[in-house]
Protein backbone atom coordinates (compact mmCIF):
# COMPACT_ATOMS: atom_id res chain seq x y z
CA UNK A 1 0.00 0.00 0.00
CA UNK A 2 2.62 2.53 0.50
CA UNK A 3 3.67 3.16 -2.78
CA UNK A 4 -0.51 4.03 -3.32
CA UNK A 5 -0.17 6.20 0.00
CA UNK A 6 2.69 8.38 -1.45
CA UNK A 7 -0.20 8.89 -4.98
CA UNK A 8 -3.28 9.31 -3.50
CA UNK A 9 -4.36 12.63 -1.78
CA UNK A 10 -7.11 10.43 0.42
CA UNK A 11 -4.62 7.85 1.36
CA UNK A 12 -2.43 10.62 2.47
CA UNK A 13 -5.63 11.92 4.63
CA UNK A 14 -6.18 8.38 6.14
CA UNK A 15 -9.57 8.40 4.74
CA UNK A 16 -8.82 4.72 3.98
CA UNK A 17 -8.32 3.96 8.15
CA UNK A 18 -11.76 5.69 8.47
CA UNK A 19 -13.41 3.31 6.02
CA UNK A 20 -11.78 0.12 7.78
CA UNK A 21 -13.32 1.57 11.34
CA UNK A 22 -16.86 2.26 9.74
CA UNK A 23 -16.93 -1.42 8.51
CA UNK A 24 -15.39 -3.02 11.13
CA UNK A 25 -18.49 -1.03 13.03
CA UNK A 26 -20.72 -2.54 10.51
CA UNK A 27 -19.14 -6.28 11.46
CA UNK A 28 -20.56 -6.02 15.17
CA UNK A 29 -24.42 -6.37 13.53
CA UNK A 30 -23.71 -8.09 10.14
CA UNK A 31 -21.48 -10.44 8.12
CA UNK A 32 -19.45 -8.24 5.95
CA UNK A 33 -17.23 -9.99 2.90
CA UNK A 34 -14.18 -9.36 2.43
CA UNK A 35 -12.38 -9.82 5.69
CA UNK A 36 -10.81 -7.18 7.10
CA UNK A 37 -7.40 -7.99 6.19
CA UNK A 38 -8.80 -8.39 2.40
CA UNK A 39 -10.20 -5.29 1.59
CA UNK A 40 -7.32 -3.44 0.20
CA UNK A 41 -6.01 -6.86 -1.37
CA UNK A 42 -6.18 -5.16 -5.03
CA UNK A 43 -3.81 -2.43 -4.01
CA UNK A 44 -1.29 -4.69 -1.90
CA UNK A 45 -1.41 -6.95 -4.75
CA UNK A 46 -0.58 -4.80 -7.94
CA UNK A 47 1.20 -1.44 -7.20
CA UNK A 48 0.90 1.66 -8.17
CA UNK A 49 3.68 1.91 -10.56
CA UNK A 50 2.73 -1.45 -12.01
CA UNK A 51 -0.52 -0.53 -13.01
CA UNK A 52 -1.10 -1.51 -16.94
CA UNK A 53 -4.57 -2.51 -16.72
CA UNK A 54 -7.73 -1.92 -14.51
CA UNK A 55 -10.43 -3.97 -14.22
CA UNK A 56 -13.37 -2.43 -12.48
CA UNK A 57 -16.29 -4.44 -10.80
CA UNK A 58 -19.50 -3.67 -8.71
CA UNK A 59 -18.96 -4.72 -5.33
CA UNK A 60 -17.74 -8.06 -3.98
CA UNK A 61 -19.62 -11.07 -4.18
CA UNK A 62 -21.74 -11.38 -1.50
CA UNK A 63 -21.61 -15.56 -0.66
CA UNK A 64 -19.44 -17.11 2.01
CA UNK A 65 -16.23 -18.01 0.80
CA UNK A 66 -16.05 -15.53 -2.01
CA UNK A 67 -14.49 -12.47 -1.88
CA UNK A 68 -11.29 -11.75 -0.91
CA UNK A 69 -10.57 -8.22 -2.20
CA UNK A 70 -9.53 -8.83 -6.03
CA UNK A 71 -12.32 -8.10 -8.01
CA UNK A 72 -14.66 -10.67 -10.10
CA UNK A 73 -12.06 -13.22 -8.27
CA UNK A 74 -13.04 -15.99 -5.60
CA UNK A 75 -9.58 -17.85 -3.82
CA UNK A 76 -8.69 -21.36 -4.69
CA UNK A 77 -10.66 -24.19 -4.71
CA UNK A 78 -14.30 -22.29 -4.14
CA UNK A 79 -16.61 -22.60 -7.53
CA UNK A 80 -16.78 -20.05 -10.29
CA UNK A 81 -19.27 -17.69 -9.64
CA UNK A 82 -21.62 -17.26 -13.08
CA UNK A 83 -20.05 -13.61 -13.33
CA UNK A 84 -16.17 -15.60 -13.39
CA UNK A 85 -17.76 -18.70 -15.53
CA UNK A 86 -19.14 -15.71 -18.45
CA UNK A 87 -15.16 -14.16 -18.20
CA UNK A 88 -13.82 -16.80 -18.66
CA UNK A 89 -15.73 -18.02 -21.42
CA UNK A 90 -15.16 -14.84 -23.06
CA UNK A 91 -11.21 -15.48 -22.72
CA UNK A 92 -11.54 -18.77 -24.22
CA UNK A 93 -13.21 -17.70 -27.07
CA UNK A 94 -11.60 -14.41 -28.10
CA UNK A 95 -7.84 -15.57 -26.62
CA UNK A 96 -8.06 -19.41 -26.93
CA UNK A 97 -10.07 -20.16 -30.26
CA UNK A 98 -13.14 -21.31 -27.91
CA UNK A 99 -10.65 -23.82 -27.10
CA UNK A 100 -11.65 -25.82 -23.63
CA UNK A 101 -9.37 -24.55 -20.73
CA UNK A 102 -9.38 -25.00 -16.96
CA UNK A 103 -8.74 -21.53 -15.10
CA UNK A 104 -7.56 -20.74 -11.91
CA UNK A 105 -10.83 -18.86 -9.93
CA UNK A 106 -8.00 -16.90 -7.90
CA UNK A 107 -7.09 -14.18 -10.30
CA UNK A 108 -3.82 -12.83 -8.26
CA UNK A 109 -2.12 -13.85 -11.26
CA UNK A 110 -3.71 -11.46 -13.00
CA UNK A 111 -2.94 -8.64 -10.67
CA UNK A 112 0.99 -9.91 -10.56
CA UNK A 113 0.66 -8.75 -14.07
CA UNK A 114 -0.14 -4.88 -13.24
CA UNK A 115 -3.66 -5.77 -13.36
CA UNK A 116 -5.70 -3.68 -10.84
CA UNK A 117 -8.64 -5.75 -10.47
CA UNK A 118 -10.41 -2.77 -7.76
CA UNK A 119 -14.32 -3.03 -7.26
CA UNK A 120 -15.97 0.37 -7.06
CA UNK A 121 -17.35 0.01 -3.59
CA UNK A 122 -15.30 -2.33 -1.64
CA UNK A 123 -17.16 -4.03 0.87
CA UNK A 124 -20.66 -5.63 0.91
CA UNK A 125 -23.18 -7.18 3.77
CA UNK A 126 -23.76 -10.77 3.24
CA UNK A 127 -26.50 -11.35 0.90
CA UNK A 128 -27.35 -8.45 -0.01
CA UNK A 129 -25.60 -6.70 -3.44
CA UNK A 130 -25.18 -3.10 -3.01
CA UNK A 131 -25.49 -2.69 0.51
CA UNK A 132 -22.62 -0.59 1.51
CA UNK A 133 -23.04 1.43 -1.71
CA UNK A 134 -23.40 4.64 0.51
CA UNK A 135 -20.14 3.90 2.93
CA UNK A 136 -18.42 6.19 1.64
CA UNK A 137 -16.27 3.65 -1.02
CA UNK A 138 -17.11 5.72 -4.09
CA UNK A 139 -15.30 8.78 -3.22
CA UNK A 140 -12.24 6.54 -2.92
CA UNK A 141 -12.53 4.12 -5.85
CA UNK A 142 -13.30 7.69 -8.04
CA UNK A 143 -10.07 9.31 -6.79
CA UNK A 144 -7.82 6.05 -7.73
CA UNK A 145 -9.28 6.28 -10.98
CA UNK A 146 -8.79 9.80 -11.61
CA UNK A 147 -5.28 9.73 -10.05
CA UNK A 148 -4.44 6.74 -12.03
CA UNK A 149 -5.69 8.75 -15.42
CA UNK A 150 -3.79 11.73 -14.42
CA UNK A 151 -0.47 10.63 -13.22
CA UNK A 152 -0.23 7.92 -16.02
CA UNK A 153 0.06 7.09 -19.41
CA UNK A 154 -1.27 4.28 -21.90
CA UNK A 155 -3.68 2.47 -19.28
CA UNK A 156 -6.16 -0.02 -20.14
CA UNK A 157 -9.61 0.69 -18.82
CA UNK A 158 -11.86 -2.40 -18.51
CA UNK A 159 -15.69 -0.70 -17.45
CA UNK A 160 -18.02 -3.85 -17.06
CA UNK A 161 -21.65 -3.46 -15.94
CA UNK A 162 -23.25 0.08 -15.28
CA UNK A 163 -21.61 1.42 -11.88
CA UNK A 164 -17.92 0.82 -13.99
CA UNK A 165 -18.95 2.95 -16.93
CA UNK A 166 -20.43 5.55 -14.53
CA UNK A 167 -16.73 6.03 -13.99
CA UNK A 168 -15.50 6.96 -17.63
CA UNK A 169 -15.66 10.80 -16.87
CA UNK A 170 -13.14 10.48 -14.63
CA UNK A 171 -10.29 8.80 -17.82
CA UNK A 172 -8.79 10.53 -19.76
CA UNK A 173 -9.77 9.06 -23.42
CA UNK A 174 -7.13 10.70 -25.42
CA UNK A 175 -3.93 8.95 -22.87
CA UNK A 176 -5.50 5.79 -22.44
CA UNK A 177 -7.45 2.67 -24.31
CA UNK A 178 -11.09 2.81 -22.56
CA UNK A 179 -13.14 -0.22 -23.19
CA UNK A 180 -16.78 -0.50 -21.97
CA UNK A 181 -19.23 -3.34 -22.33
CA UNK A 182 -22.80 -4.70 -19.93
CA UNK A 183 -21.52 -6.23 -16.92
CA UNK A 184 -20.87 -10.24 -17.39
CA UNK A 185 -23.11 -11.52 -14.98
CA UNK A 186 -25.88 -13.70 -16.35
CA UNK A 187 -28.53 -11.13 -16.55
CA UNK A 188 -26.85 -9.11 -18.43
CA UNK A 189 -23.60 -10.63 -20.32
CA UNK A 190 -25.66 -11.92 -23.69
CA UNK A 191 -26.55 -8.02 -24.28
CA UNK A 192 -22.42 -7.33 -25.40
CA UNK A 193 -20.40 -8.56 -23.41
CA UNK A 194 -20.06 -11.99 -24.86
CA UNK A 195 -18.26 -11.05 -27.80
CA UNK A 196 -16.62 -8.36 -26.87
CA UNK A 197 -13.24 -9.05 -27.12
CA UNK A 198 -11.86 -7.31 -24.37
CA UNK A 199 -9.05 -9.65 -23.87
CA UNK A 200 -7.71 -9.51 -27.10
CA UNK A 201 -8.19 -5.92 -27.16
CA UNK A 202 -6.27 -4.89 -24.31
CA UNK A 203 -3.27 -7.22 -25.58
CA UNK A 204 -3.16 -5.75 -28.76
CA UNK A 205 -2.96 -2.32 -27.52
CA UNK A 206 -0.51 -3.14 -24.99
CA UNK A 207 2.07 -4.51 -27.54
CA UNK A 208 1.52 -1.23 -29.52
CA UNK A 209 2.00 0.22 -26.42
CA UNK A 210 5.40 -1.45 -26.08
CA UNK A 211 4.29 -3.94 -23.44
CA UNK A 212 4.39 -7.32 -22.77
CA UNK A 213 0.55 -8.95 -23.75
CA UNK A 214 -1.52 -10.30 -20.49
CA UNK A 215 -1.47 -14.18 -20.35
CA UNK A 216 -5.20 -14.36 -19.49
């Protein structure tokens, strides 16, 4: 985290300590996912510096066992959410040649490759999508973005679902690749974004970038 700390005015204000003592207030009447040690997991896991690609997502998944802080990503072992099943089918067809191939659910190995996989409100209430909507998350998942825009060049933007694309104001379309498509849950991923090529998007612009292509 420190390397975010030195970018990120609210970071700098400890507005992120003030977040962690509003949930952990919110854990003494409700189950709250991620745990507590897990809910800056996307910025301890892919610095700020590293950054190539951000993947933005709603809030966590709300089911035991699921979240732990990388977004779209459950850890080892647990089931593919439908969300994770429709990426992944995505990736197989527009990467793979709709070749069948068995994915690791954790996707740290994504965010080992600079990508930030950040949801835009970072905790949730068990059971209940949404819940923690007014915390006070937005105001910091809109200032990463905007820093991230600001203080760097050539970024991949991945906005999936409405709340990401809600977010697009705050890129700057003329430094970096912004790609938007409906959000790849179930309900909504046969309206565009099966088919949307996403994956093969953000590698090609990468290598014109200069950059080494994500191994998806």
């Amino acid at each position: 985290m420190k390397d975010w700390i030195k970018r990120i005015p609210l970071l700098q204000e400890n507005y992120h300590l003030e977040m962690l003592k509003k949930v952990a207030t919110r854990r003494k009447s409700e189950v709250v996912y991620p745990e507590q040690a897990k809910i800056f997991y996307a910025l301890e896991q892919t610095s700020f510096d590293d950054v190539r690609v951000v993947i933005l997502g709603q809030d966590p998944y709300h089911g035991p066992g699921q979240a732990h802080g990388l977004a779209f990503s459950v850890p080892e072992g647990v089931k593919a959410p439908p969300t994770l099943v429709n990426i992944f089918k995505e990736i197989s067809a527009d990467i793979y040649q709709g070749k069948r191939k068995a994915f690791n659910t954790d996707l740290t190995r994504w965010a080992a490759q600079g990508i930030l996989l950040l949801n835009t409100v970072l905790t949730v209430q068990q059971g209940k999508a949404g819940a923690h909507r007014k915390l006070g998350w937005q105001q910091f998942s809109d200032e990463i973005i905007a820093e991230l825009s600001e203080q760097k060049e050539s970024l991949v933007f991945l906005l999936w679902g409405n709340p990401a694309r809600e977010k697009k104001p705050l890129i700057d379309a003329e430094k970096h690749l912004i790609l938007e498509a409906p959000h790849p849950s179930p309900l909504s991923a046969f309206r565009g974004f099966l088919g949307c090529r996403h994956f093969s998007q953000t590698n090609k612009y990468l290598q014109e970038q200069g950059m080494t292509p994500v191994e998806w």
